[in-house]
PDB file of N, CA and C in Angstrom:
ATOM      1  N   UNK A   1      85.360 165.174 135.947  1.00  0.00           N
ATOM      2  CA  UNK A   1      86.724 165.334 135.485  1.00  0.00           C
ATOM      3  C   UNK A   1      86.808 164.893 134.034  1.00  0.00           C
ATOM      4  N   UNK A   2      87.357 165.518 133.636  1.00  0.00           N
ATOM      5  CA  UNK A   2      87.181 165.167 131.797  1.00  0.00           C
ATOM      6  C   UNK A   2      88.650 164.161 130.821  1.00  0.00           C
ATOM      7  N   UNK A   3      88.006 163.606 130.553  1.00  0.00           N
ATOM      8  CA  UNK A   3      89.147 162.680 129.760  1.00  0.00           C
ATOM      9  C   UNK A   3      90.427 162.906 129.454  1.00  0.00           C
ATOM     10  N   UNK A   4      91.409 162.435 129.654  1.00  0.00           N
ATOM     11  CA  UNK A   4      92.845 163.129 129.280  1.00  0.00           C
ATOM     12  C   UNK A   4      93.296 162.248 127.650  1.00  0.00           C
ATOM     13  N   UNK A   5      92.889 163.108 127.245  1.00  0.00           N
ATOM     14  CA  UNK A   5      93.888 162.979 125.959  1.00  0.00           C
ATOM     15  C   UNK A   5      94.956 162.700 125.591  1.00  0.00           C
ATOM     16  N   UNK A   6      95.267 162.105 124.991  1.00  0.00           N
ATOM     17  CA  UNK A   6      96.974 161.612 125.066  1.00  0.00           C
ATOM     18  C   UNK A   6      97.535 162.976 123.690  1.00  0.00           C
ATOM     19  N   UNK A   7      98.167 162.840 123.894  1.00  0.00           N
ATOM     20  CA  UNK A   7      99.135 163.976 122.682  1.00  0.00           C
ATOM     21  C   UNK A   7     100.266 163.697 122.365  1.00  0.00           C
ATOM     22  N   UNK A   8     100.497 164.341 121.285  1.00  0.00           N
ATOM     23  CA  UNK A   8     102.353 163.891 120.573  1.00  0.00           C
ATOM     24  C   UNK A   8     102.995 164.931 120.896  1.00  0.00           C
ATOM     25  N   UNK A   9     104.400 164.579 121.260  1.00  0.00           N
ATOM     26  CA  UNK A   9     105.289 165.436 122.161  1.00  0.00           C
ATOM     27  C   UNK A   9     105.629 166.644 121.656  1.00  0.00           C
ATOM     28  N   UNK A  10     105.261 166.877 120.184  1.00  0.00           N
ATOM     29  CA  UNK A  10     105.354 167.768 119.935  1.00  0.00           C
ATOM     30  C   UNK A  10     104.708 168.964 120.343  1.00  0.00           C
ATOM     31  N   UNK A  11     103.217 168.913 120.669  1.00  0.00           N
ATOM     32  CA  UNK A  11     102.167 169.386 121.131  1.00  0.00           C
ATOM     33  C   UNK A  11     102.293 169.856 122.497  1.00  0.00           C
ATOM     34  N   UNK A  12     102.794 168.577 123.285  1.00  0.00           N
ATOM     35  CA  UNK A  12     102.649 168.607 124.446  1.00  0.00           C
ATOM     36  C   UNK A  12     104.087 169.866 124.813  1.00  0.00           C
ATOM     37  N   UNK A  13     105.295 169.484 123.984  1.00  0.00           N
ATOM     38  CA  UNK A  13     106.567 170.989 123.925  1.00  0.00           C
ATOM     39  C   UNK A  13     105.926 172.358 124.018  1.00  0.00           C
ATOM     40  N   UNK A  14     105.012 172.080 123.093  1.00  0.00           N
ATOM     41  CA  UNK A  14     104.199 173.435 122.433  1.00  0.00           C
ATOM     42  C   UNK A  14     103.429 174.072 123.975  1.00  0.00           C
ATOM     43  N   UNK A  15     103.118 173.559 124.431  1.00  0.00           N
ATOM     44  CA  UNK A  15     102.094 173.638 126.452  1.00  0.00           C
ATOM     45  C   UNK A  15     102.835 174.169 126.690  1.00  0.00           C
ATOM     46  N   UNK A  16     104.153 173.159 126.810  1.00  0.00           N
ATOM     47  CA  UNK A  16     104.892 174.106 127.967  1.00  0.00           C
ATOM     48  C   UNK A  16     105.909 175.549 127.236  1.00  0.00           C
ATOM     49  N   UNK A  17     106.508 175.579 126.485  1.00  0.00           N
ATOM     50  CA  UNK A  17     106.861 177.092 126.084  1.00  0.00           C
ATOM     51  C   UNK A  17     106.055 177.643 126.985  1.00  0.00           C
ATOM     52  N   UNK A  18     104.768 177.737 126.218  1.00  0.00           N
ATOM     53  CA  UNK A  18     103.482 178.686 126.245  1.00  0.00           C
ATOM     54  C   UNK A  18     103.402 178.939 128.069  1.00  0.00           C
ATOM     55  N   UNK A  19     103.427 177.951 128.672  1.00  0.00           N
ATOM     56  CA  UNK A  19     103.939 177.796 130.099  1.00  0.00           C
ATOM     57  C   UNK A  19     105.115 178.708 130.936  1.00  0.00           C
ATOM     58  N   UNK A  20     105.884 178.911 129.712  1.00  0.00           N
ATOM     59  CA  UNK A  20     107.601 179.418 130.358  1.00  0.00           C
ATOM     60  C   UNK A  20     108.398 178.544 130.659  1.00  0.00           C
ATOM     61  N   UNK A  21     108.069 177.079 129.878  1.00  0.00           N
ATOM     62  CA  UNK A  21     109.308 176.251 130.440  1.00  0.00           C
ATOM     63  C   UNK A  21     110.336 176.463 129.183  1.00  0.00           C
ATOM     64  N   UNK A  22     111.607 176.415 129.717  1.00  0.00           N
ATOM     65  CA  UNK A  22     112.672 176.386 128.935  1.00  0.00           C
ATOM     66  C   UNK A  22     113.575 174.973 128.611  1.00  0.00           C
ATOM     67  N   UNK A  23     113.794 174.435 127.471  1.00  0.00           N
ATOM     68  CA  UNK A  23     114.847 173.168 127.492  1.00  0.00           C
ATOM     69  C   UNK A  23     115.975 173.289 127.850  1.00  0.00           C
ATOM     70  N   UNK A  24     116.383 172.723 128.607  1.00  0.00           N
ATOM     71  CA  UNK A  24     117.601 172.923 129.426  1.00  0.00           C
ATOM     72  C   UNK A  24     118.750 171.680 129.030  1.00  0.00           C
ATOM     73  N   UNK A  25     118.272 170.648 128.239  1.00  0.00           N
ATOM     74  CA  UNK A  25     118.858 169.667 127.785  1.00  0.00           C
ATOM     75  C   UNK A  25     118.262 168.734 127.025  1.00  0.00           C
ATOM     76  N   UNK A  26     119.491 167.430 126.563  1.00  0.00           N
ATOM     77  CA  UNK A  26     118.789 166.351 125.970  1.00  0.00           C
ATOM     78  C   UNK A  26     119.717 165.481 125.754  1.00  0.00           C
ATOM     79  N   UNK A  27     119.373 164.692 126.370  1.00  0.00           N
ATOM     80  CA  UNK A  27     119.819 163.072 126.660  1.00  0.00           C
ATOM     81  C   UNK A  27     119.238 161.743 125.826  1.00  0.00           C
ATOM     82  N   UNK A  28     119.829 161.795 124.860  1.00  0.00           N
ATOM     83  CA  UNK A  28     119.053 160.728 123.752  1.00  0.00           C
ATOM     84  C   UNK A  28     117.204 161.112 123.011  1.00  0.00           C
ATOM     85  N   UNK A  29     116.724 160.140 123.357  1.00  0.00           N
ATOM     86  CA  UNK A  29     115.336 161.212 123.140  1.00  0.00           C
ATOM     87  C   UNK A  29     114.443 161.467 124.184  1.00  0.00           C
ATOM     88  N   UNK A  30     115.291 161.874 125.039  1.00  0.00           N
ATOM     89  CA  UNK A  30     114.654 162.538 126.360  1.00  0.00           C
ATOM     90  C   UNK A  30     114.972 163.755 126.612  1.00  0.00           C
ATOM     91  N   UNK A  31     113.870 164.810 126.798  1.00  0.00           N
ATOM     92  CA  UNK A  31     113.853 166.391 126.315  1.00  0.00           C
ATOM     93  C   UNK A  31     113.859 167.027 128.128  1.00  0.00           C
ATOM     94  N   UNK A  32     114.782 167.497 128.484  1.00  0.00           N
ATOM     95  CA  UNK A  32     114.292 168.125 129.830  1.00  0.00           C
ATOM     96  C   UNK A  32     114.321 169.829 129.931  1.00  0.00           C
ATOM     97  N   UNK A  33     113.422 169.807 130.198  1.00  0.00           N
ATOM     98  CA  UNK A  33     112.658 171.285 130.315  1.00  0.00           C
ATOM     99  C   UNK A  33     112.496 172.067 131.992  1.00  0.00           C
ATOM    100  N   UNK A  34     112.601 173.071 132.120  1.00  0.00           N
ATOM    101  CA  UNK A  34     112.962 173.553 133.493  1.00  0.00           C
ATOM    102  C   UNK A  34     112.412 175.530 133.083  1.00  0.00           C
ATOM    103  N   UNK A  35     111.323 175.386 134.330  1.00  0.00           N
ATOM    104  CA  UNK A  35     110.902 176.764 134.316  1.00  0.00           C
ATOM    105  C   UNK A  35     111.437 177.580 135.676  1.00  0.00           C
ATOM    106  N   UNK A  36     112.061 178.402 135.183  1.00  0.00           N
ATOM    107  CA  UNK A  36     112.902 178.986 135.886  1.00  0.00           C
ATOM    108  C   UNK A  36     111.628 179.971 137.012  1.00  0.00           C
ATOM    109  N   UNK A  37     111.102 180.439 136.733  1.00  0.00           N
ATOM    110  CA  UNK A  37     109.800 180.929 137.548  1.00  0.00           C
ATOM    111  C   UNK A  37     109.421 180.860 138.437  1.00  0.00           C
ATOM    112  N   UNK A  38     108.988 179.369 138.355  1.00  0.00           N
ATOM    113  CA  UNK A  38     108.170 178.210 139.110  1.00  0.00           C
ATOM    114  C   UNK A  38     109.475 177.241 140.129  1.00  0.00           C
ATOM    115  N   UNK A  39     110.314 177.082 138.837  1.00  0.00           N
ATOM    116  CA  UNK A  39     111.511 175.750 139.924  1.00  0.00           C
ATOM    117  C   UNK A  39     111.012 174.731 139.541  1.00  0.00           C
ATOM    118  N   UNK A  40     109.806 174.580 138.688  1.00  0.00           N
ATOM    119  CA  UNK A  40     109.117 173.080 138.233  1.00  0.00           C
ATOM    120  C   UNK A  40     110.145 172.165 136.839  1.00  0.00           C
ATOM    121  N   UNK A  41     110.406 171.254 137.096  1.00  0.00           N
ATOM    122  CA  UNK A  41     111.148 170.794 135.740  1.00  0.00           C
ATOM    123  C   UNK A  41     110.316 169.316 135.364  1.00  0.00           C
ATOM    124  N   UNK A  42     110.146 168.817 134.038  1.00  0.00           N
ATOM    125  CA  UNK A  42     110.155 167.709 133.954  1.00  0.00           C
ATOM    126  C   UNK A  42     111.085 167.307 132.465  1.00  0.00           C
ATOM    127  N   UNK A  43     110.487 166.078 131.939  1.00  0.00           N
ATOM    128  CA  UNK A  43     111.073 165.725 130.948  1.00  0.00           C
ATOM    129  C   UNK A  43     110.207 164.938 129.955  1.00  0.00           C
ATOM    130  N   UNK A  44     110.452 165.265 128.973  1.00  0.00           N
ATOM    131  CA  UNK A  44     109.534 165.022 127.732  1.00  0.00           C
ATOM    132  C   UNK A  44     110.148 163.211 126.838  1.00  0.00           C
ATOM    133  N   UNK A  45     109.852 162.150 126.645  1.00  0.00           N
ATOM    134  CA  UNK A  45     110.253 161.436 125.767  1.00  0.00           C
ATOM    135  C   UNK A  45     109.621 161.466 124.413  1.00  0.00           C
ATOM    136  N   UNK A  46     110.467 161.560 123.316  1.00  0.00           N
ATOM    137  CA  UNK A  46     110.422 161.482 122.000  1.00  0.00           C
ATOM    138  C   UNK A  46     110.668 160.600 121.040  1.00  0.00           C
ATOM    139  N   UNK A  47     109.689 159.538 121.222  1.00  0.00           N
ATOM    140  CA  UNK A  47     110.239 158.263 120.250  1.00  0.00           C
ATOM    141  C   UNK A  47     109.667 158.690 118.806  1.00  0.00           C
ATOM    142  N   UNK A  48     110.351 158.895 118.067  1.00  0.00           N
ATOM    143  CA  UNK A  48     109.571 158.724 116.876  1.00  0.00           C
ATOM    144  C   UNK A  48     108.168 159.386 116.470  1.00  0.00           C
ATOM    145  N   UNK A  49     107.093 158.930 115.966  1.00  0.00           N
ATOM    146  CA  UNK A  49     106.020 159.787 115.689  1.00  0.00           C
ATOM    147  C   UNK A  49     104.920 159.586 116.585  1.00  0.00           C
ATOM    148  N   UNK A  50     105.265 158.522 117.403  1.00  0.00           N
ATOM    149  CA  UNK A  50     104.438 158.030 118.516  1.00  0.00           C
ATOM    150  C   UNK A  50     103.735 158.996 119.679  1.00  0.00           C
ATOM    151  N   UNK A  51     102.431 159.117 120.035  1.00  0.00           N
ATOM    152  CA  UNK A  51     101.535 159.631 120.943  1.00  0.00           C
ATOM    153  C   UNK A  51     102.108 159.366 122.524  1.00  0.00           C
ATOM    154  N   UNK A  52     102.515 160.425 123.784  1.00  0.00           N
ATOM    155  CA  UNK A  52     102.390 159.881 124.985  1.00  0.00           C
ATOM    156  C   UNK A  52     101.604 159.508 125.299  1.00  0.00           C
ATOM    157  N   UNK A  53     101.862 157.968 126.126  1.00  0.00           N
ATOM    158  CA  UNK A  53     100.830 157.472 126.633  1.00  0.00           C
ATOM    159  C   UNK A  53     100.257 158.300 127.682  1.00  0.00           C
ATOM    160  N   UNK A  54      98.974 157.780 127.966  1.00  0.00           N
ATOM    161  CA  UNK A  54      97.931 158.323 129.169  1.00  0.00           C
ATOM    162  C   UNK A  54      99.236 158.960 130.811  1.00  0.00           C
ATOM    163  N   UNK A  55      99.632 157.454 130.562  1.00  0.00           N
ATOM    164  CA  UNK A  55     100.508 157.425 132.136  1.00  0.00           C
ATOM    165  C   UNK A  55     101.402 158.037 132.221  1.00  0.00           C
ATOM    166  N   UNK A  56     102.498 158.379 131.099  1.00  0.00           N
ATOM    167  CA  UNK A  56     103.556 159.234 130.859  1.00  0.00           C
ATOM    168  C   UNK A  56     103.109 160.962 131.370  1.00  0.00           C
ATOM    169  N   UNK A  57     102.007 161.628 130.740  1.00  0.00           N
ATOM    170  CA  UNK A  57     101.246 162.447 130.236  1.00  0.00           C
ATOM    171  C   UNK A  57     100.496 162.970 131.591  1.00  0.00           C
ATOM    172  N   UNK A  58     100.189 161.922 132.460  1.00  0.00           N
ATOM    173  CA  UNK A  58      99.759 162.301 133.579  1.00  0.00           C
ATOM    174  C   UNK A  58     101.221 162.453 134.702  1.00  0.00           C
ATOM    175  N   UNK A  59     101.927 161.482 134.466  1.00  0.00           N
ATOM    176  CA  UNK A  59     103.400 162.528 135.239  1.00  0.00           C
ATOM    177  C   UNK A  59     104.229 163.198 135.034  1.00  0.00           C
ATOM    178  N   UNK A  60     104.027 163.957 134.063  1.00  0.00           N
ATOM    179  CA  UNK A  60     104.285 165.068 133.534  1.00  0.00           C
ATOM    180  C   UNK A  60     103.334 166.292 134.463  1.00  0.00           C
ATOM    181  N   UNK A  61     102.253 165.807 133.984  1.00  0.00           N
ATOM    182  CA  UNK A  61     100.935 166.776 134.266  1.00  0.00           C
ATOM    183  C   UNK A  61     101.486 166.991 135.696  1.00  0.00           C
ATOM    184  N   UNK A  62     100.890 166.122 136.550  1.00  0.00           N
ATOM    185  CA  UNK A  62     101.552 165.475 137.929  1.00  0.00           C
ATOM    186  C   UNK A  62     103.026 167.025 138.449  1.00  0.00           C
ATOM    187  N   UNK A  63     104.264 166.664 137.524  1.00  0.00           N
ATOM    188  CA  UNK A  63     105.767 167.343 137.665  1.00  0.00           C
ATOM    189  C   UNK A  63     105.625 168.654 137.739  1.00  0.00           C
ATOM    190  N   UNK A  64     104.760 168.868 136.483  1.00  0.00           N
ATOM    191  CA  UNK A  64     104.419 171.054 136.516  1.00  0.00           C
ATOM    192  C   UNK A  64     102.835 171.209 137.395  1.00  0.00           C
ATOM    193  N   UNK A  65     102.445 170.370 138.163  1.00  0.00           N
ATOM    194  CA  UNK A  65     101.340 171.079 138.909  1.00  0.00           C
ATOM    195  C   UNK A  65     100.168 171.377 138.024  1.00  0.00           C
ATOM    196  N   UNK A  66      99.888 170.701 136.505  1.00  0.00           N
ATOM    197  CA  UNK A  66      98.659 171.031 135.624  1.00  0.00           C
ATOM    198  C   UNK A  66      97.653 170.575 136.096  1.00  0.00           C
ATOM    199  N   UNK A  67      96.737 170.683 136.280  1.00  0.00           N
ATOM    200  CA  UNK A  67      95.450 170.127 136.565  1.00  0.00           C
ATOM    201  C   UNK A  67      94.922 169.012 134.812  1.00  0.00           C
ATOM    202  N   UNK A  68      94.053 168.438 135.078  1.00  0.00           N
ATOM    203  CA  UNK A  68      93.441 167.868 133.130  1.00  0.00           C
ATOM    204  C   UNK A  68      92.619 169.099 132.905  1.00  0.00           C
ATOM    205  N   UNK A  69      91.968 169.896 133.219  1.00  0.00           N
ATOM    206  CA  UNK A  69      91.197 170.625 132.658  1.00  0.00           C
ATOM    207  C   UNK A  69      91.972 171.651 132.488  1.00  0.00           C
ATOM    208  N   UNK A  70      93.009 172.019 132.834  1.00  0.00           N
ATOM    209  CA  UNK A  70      93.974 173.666 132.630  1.00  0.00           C
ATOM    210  C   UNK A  70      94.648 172.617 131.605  1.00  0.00           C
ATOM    211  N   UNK A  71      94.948 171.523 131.570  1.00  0.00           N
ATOM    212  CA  UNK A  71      95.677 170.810 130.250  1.00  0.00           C
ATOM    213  C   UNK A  71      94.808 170.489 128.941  1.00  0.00           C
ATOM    214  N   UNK A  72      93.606 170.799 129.470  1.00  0.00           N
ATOM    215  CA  UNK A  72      92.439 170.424 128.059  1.00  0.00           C
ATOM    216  C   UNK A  72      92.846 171.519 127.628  1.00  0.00           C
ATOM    217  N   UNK A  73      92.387 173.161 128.466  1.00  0.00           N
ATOM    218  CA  UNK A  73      91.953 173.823 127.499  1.00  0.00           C
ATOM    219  C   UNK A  73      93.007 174.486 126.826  1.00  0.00           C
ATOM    220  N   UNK A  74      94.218 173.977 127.456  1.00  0.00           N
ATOM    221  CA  UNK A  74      95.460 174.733 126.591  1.00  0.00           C
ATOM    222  C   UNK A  74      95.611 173.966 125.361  1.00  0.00           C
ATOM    223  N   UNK A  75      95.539 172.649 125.068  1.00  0.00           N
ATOM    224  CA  UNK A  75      95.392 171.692 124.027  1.00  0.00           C
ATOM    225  C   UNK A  75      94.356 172.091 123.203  1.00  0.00           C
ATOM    226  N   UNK A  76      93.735 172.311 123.447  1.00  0.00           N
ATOM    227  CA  UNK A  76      92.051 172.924 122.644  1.00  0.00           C
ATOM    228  C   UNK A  76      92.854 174.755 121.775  1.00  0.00           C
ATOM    229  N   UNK A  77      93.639 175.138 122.891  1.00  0.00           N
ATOM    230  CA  UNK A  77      93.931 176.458 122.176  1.00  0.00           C
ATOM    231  C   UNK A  77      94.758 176.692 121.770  1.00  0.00           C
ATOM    232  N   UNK A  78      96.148 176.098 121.764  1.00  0.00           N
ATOM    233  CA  UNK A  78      97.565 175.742 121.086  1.00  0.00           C
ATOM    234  C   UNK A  78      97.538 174.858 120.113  1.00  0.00           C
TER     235      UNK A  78
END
């Protein structure tokens, strides 16, 4: 299983578009996103210029059903 990378939320926004998730709101700097498709929603936090942590990043991953390796290689290609 290969290392999970942490990423800045910007990046990590950038996944899901590419995904079909749509923002559906925002509650301070908390971004919630909802793919109409799927029925999968989660929510993104945006502090500042700061990296999600590992743990954040994995329940996210966790919320839309990503696997780390379908999350590497979209990071590798976005």
């Amino acid at each position: 299983m290969p290392k999970l990378n942490p990423v800045s939320p910007k990046k990590l926004i950038k996944i899901l578009l590419y995904l079909g998730f749509r923002e559906e709101r925002i509650k301070g700097s908390h971004h919630f996103y909802f793919n109409k498709n799927t029925g999968k929603t989660t929510t993104v936090p945006i502090h500042g210029n700061e990296q999600l942590s590992v743990g954040i990043l994995k329940e996210i991953l966790k919320d839309i059903e990503l696997s780390v390796e379908e999350y590497e290689k979209l990071r590798q290609k976005i």
